[in-house]
Protein backbone atom coordinates (compact mmCIF):
# COMPACT_ATOMS: atom_id res chain seq x y z
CA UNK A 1 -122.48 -51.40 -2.66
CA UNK A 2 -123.09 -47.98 -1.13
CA UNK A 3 -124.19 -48.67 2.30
CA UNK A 4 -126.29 -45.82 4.63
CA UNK A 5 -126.87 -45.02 7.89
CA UNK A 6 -129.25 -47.24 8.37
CA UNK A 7 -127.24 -49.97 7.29
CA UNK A 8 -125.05 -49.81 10.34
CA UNK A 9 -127.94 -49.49 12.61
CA UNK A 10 -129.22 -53.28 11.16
CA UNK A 11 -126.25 -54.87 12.81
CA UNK A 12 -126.94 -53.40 15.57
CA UNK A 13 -130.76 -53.94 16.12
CA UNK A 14 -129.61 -58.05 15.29
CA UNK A 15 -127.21 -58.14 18.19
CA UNK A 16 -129.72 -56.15 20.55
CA UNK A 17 -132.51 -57.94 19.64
CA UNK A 18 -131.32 -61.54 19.92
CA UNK A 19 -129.70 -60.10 23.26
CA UNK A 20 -133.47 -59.78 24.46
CA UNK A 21 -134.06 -63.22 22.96
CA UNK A 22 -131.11 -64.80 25.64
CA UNK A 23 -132.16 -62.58 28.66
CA UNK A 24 -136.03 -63.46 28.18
CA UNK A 25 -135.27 -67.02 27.65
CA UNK A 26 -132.80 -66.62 30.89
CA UNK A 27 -136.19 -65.80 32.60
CA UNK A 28 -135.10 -62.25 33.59
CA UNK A 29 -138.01 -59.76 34.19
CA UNK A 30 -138.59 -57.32 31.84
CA UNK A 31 -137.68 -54.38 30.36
CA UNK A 32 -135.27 -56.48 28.41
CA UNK A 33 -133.40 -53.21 26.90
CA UNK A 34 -132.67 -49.55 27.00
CA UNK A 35 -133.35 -49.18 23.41
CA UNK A 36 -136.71 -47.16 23.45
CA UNK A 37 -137.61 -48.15 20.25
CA UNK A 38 -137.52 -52.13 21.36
CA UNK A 39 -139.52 -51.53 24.49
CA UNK A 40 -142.58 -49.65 22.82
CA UNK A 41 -142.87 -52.07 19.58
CA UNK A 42 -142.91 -55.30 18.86
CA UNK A 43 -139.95 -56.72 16.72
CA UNK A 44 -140.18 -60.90 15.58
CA UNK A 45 -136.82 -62.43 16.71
CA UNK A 46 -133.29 -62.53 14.36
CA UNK A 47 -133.86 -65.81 13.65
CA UNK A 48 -136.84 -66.94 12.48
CA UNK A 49 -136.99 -70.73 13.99
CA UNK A 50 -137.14 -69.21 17.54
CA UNK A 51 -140.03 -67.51 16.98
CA UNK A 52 -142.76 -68.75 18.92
CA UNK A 53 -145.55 -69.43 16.40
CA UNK A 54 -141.90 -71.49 14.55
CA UNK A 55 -141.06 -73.26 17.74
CA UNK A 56 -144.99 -74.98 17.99
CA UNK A 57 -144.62 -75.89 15.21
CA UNK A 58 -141.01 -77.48 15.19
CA UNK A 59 -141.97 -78.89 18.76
CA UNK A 60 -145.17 -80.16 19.05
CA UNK A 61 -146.69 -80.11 15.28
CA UNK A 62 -143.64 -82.17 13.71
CA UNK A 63 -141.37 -83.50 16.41
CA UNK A 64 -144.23 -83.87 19.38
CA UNK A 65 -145.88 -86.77 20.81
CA UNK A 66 -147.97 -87.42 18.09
CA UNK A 67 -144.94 -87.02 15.63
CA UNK A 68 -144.94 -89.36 12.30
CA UNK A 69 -141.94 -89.13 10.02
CA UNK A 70 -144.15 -90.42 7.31
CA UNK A 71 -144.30 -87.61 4.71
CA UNK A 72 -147.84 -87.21 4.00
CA UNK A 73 -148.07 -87.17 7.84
CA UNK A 74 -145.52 -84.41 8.36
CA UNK A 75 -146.59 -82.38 5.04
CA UNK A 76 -150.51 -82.62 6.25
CA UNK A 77 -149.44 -81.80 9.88
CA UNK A 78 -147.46 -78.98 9.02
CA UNK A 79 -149.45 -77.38 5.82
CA UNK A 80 -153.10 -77.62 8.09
CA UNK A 81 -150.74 -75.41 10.98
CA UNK A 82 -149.53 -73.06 8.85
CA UNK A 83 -152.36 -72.51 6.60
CA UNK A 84 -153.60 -70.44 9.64
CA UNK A 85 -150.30 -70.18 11.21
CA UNK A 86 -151.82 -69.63 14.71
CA UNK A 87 -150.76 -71.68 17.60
CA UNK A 88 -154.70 -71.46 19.08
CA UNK A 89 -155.95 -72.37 16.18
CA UNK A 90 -154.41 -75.91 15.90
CA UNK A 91 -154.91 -76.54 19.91
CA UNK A 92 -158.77 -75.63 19.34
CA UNK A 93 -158.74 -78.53 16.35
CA UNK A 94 -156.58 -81.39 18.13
CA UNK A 95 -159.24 -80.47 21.63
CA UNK A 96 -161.99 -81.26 19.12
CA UNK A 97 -160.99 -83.22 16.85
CA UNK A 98 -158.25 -85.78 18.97
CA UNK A 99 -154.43 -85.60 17.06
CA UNK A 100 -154.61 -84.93 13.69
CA UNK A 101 -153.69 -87.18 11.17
CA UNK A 102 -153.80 -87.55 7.30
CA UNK A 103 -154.90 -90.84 7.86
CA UNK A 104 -157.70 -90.07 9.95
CA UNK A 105 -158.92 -86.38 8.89
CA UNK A 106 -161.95 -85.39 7.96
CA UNK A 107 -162.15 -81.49 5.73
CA UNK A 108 -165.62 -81.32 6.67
CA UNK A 109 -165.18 -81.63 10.67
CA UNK A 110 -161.73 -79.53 10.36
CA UNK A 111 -164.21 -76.66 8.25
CA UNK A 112 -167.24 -76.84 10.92
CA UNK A 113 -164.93 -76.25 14.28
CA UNK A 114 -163.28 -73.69 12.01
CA UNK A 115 -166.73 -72.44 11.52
CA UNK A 116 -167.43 -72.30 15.45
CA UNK A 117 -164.34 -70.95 16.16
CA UNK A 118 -165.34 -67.80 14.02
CA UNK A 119 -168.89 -68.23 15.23
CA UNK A 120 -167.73 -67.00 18.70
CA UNK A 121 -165.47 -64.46 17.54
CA UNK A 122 -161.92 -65.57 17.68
CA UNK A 123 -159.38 -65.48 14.52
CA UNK A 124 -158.45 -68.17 12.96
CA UNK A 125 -155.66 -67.04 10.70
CA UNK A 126 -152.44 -65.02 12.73
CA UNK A 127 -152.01 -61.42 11.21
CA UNK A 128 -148.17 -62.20 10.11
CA UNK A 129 -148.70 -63.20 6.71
CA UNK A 130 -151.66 -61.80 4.26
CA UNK A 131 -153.38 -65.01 3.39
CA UNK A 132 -155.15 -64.53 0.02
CA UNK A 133 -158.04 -67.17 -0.71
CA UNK A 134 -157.42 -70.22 -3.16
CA UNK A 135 -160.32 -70.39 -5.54
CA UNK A 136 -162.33 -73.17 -4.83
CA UNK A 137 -165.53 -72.00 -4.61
CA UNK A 138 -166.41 -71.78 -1.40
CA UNK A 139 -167.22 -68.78 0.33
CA UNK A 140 -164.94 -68.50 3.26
CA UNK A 141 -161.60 -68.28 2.69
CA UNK A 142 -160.87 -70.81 5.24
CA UNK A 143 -162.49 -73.43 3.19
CA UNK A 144 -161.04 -72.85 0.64
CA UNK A 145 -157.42 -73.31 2.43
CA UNK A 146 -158.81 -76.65 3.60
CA UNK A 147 -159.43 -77.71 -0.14
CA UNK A 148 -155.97 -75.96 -1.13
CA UNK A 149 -154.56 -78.85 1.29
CA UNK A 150 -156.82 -81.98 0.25
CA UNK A 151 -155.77 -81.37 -3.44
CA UNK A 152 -152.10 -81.32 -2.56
CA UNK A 153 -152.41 -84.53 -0.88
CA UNK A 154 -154.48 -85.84 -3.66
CA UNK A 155 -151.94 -84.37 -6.02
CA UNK A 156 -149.19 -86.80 -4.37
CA UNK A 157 -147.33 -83.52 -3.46
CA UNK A 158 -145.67 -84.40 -0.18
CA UNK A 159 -143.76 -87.17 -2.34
CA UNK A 160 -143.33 -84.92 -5.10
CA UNK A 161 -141.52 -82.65 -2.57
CA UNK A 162 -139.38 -85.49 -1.19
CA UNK A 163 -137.68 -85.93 -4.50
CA UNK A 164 -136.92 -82.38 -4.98
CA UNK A 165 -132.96 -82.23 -5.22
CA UNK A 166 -133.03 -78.59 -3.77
CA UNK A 167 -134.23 -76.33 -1.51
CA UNK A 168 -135.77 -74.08 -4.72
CA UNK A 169 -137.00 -76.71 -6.34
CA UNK A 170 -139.82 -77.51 -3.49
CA UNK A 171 -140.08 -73.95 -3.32
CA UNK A 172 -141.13 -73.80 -7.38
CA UNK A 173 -143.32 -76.74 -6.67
CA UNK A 174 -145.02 -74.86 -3.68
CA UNK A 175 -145.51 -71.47 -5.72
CA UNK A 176 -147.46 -73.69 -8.63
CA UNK A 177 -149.76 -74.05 -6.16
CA UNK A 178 -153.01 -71.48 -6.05
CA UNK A 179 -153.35 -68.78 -4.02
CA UNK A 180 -149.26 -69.49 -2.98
CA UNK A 181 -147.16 -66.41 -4.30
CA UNK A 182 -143.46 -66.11 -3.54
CA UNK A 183 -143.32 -64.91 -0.39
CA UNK A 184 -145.59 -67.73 0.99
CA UNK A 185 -144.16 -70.27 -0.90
CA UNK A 186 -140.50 -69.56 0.43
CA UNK A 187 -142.15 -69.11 3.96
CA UNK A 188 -143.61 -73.10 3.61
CA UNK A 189 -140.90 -73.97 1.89
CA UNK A 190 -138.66 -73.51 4.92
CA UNK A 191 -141.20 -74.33 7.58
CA UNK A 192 -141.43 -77.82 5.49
CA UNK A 193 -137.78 -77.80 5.48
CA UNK A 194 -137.85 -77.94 9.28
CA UNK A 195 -138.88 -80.82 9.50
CA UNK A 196 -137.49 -84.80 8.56
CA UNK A 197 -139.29 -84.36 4.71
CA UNK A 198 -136.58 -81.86 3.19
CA UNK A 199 -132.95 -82.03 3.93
CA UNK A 200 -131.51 -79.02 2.72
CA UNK A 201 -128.94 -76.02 4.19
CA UNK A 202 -131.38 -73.07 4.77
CA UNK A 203 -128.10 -71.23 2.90
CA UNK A 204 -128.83 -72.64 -0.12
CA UNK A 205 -131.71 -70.31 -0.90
CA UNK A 206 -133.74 -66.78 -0.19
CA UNK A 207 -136.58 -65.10 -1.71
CA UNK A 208 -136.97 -61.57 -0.31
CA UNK A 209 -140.38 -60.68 0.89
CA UNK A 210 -141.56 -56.84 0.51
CA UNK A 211 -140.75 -55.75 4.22
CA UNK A 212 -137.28 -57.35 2.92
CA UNK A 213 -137.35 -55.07 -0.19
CA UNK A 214 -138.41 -52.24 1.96
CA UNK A 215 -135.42 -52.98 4.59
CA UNK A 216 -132.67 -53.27 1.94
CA UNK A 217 -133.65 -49.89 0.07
CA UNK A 218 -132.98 -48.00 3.28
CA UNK A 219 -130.19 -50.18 4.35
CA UNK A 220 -128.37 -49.56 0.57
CA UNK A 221 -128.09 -46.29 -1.53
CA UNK A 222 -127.02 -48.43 -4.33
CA UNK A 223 -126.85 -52.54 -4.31
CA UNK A 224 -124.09 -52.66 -7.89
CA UNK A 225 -126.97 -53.95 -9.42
CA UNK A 226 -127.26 -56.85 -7.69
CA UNK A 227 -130.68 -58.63 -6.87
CA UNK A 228 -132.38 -58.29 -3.47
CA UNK A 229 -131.91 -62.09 -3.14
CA UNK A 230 -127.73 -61.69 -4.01
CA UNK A 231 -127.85 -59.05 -1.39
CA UNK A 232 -129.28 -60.93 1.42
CA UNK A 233 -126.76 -63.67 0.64
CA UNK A 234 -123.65 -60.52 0.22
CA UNK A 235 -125.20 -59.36 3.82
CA UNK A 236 -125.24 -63.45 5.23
CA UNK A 237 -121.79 -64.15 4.02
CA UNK A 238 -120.24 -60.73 5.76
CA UNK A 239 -122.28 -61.51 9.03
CA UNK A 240 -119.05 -62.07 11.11
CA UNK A 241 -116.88 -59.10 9.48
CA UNK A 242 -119.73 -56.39 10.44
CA UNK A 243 -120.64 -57.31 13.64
CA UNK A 244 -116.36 -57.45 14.58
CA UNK A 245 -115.88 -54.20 12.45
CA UNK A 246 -118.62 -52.46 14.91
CA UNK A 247 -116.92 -54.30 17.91
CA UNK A 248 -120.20 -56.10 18.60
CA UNK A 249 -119.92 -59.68 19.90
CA UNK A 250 -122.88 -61.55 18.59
CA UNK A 251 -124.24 -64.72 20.52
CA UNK A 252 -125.68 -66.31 17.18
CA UNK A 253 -127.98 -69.07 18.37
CA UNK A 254 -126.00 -71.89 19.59
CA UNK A 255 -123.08 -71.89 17.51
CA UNK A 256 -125.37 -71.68 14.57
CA UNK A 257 -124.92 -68.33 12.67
CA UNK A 258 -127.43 -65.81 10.51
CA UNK A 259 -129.20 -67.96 7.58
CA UNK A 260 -130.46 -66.28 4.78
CA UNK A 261 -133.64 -66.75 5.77
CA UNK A 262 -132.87 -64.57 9.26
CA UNK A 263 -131.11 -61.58 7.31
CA UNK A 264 -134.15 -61.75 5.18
CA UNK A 265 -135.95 -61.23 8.33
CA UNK A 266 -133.85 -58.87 9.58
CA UNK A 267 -134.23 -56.23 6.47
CA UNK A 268 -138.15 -56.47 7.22
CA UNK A 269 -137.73 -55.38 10.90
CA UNK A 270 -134.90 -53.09 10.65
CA UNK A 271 -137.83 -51.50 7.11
CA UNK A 272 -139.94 -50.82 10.41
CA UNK A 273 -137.15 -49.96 13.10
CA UNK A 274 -135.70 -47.48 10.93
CA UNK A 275 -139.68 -45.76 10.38
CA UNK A 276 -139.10 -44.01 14.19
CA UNK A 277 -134.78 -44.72 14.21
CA UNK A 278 -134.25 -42.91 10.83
CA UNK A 279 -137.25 -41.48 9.86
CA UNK A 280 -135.67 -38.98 7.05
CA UNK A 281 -134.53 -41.99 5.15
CA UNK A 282 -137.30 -43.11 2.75
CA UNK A 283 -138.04 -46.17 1.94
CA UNK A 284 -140.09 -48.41 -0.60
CA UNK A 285 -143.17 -48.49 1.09
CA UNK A 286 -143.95 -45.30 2.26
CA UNK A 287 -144.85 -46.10 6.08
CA UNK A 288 -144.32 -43.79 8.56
CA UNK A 289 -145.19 -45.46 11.96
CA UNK A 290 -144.55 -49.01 13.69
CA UNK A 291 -148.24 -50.43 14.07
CA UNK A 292 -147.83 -53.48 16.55
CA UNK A 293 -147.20 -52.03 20.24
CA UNK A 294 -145.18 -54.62 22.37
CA UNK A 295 -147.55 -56.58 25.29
CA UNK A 296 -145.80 -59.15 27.37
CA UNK A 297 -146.85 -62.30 26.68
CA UNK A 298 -148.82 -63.98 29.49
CA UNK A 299 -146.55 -67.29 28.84
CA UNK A 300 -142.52 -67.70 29.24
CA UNK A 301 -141.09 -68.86 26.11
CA UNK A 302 -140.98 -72.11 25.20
CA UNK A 303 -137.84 -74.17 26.30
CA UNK A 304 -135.80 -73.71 22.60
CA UNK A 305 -136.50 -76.81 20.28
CA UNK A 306 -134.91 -77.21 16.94
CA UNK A 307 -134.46 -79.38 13.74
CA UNK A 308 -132.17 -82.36 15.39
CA UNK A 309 -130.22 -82.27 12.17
CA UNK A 310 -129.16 -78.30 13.21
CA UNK A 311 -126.95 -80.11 15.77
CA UNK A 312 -127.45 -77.23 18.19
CA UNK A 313 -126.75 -78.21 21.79
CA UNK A 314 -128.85 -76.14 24.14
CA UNK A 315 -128.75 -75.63 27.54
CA UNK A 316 -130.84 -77.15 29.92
CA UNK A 317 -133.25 -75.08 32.27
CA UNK A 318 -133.86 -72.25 29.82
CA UNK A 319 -137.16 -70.95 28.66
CA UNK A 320 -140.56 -72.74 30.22
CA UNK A 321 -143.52 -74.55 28.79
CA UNK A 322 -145.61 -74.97 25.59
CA UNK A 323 -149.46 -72.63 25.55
CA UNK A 324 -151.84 -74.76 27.45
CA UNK A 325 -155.07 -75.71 24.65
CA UNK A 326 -157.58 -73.55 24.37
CA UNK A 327 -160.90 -75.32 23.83
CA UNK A 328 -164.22 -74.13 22.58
């Protein structure tokens, strides 16, 4: 493994970055850093389940007040939020529509406030992940989504998924699926495995998405011919080492350290970090500039909330409330 420059500086964007995690969750006022790169741009967290798009859905989509641990309940509830993966998107249907249920849905209703909600000129899907259209035949794309998830159900796939033995085998069952390619599938995969209807250890498994690919080119002048996958597990399992050989103390999140899934992360941020940071080392991509400016969110972040398998035991009084609905 012959490591660059840039490969140092991805241990220390992690420890910065989840640094401005704990001192925004502490509710101190902002600028959060002295790392001009950090203030100007905006950078998803180190670990993916505090995200806040990941923590609606962890805390009010599958263990809120409308929670059901049945698993067509929490595979409907989940797939319908991150179809669109955006956090308005869902309050706009559950204002409508009352709390959604697989027992009680209609596609048709879910498709016309869909349709009103574009009507007026809001988004309906987030811009994190490039959502290509299922083919069903319909002309929107989010129809078609909505028919993706009625023939799952009708397929029996939520109990298909329960008897998976592994945290790649629901992932393979995922990617059969149209309009899923790997990088989505891995992304559902572990949102699903969030919640009570897979049990595995997010270290069992990693697919590395192209901002990944693009990360651990500049990050590595040479992997040994490993895999991008073997690398991001190499990188996981050496987590403690680098950080202590670089005399960085790193918080993790609770006494839970970097998954695979959050170095996998990690190589797609520090792919656009290293665009203004390091911008004579090429990468696989080609980009030159960081497109997504930082702007405060009008909202603290959400008090933490994780899978209560995790264990983690957080502290009370930190972070503030869930988005208030926004109705049509």
């Amino acid at each position: 493994m012959q490591v660059t420059e840039v490969y140092n500086t991805y241990w220390r964007f992690a420890a910065e970055r989840q640094a401005i995690y704990f001192r925004r969750l502490a509710g101190a006022g902002g600028p959060w850093t002295d790392d001009p790169i950090l203030q100007r741009h905006r950078f998803t967290n180190c670990y993916r389940a505090t995200d806040r798009v990941s923590q609606f859905l962890i805390s009010e989509v599958q263990y809120g007040a409308h929670r059901s641990d049945a698993p067509d309940e929490v595979f409907f509830r989940t797939m319908l939020f991150k179809l669109f993966n955006r956090i308005q998107t869902w309050q706009t249907l559950e204002a409508v529509l009352g709390p959604l249920s697989w027992q009680s849905a209609d596609p048709d209703a879910i498709c016309e406030v869909l349709d009103r909600f574009i009507a007026r000129g809001d988004r309906v899907y987030s811009a994190a992940y490039i959502m290509p259209s299922p083919a069903f035949g319909h002309s929107r794309k989010h129809r078609n989504h909505v028919a993706l998830l009625w023939q799952m159900m009708a397929d029996s796939l939520p109990a298909s998924l329960r008897a998976t033995r592994s945290l790649q085998e629901a992932y393979e069952l995922l990617l059969a699926r149209p309009g899923l390619g790997p990088f989505l599938a891995f992304q559902f995969a572990i949102d699903l495995n969030y919640s009570t209807l897979l049990p595995y250890d997010e270290a069992d498994f990693v697919v590395a998405g192209p901002g990944a690919l693009d990360g651990i080119s500049k990050c590595f002048a040479d992997v040994g011919g490993r895999t991008a996958e073997e690398v991001i597990h190499w990188v996981c399992d050496r987590q403690e080492v680098e950080f202590a050989d670089r005399g960085i103390v790193f918080p993790g999140l609770f006494g839970r350290r970097l998954q695979p899934i959050d170095c996998q992360n990690l190589f797609c941020e520090i792919s656009k970090y290293a665009r203004v940071a390091h911008p004579d080392v090429a990468g696989k991509s080609g980009r030159t500039r960081i497109k997504q400016i930082f702007a405060e969110h009008s909202l603290p972040l959400p008090s933490p909330c994780f899978p209560p398998r995790w264990g983690l035991v957080v502290p009370t009084g930190l972070g503030g409330s869930v988005a208030s609905p926004m109705l049509l």
